[in-house]
Protein backbone atom coordinates (compact mmCIF):
# COMPACT_ATOMS: atom_id res chain seq x y z
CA UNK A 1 -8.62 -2.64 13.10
CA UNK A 2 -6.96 0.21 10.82
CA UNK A 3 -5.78 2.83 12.60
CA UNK A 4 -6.13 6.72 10.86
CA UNK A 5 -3.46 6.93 8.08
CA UNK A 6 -3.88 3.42 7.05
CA UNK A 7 -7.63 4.71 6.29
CA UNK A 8 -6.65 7.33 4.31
CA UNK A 9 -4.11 5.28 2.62
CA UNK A 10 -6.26 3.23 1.68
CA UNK A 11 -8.60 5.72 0.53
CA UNK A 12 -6.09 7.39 -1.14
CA UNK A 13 -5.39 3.74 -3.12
CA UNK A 14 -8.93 3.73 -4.09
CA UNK A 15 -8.86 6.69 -5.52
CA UNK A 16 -5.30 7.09 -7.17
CA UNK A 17 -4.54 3.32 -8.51
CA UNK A 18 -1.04 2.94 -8.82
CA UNK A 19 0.93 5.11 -6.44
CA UNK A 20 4.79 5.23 -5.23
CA UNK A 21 4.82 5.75 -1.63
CA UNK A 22 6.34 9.02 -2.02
CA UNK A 23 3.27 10.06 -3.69
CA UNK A 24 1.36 8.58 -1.32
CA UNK A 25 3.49 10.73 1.51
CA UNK A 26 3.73 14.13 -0.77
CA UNK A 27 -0.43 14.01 -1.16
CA UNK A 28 -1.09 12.93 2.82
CA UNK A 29 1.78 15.76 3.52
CA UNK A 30 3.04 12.69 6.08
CA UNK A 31 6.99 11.35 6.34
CA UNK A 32 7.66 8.82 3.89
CA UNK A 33 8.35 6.87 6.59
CA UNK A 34 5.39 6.64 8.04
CA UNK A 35 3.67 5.62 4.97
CA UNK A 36 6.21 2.63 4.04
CA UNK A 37 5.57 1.57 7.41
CA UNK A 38 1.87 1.65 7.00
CA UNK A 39 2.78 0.36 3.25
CA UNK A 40 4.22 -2.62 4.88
CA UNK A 41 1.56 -3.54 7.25
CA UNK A 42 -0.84 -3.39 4.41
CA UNK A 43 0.77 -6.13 2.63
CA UNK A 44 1.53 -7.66 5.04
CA UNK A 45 -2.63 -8.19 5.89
CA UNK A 46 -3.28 -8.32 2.13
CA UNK A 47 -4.77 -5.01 1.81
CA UNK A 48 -2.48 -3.82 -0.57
CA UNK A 49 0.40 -4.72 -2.68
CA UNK A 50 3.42 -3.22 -4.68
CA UNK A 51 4.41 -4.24 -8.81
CA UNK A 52 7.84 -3.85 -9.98
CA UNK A 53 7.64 0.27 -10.58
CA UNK A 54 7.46 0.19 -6.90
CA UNK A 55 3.83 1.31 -7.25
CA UNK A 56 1.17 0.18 -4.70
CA UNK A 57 -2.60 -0.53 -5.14
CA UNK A 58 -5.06 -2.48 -3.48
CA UNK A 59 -5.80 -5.84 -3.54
CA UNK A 60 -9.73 -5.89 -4.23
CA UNK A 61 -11.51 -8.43 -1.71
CA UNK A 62 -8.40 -11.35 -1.97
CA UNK A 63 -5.35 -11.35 -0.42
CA UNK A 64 -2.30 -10.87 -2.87
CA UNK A 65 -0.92 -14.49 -3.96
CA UNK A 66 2.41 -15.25 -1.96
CA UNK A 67 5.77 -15.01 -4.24
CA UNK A 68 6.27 -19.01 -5.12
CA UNK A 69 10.35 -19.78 -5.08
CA UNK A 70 12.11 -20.48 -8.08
CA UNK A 71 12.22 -24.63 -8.85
């Protein structure tokens, strides 16, 4: 169950690609906060996930691989 702003996060995903989470907060005129927190809880459920520019996007219908550790 998402609640609101993970919704529009997600729509906002959809829509945008790529996005820093202060994007994210500046176009959903929320606290960055709140969206890293609703950032991490989207990972977290394999929703979304962020590359190395710190930019997020959605993981379409799979959950995002886990990080292996180094051998």
């Amino acid at each position: 169950m998402t609640n609101t702003l993970e919704a529009e996060v997600l729509a906002l995903l959809r829509l945008g690609g790529m996005l820093t989470a202060e994007t994210i907060a500046r176009n959903l005129d929320v606290p960055r906060w709140r969206v890293a927190r609703v950032l991490h809880t989207l990972r977290t459920t394999g929703d979304a996930f962020r590359n190395r520019q710190q930019e997020w996007q959605i993981t379409p219908g799979q959950r995002h691989p886990q990080r292996q550790a180094a051998r």
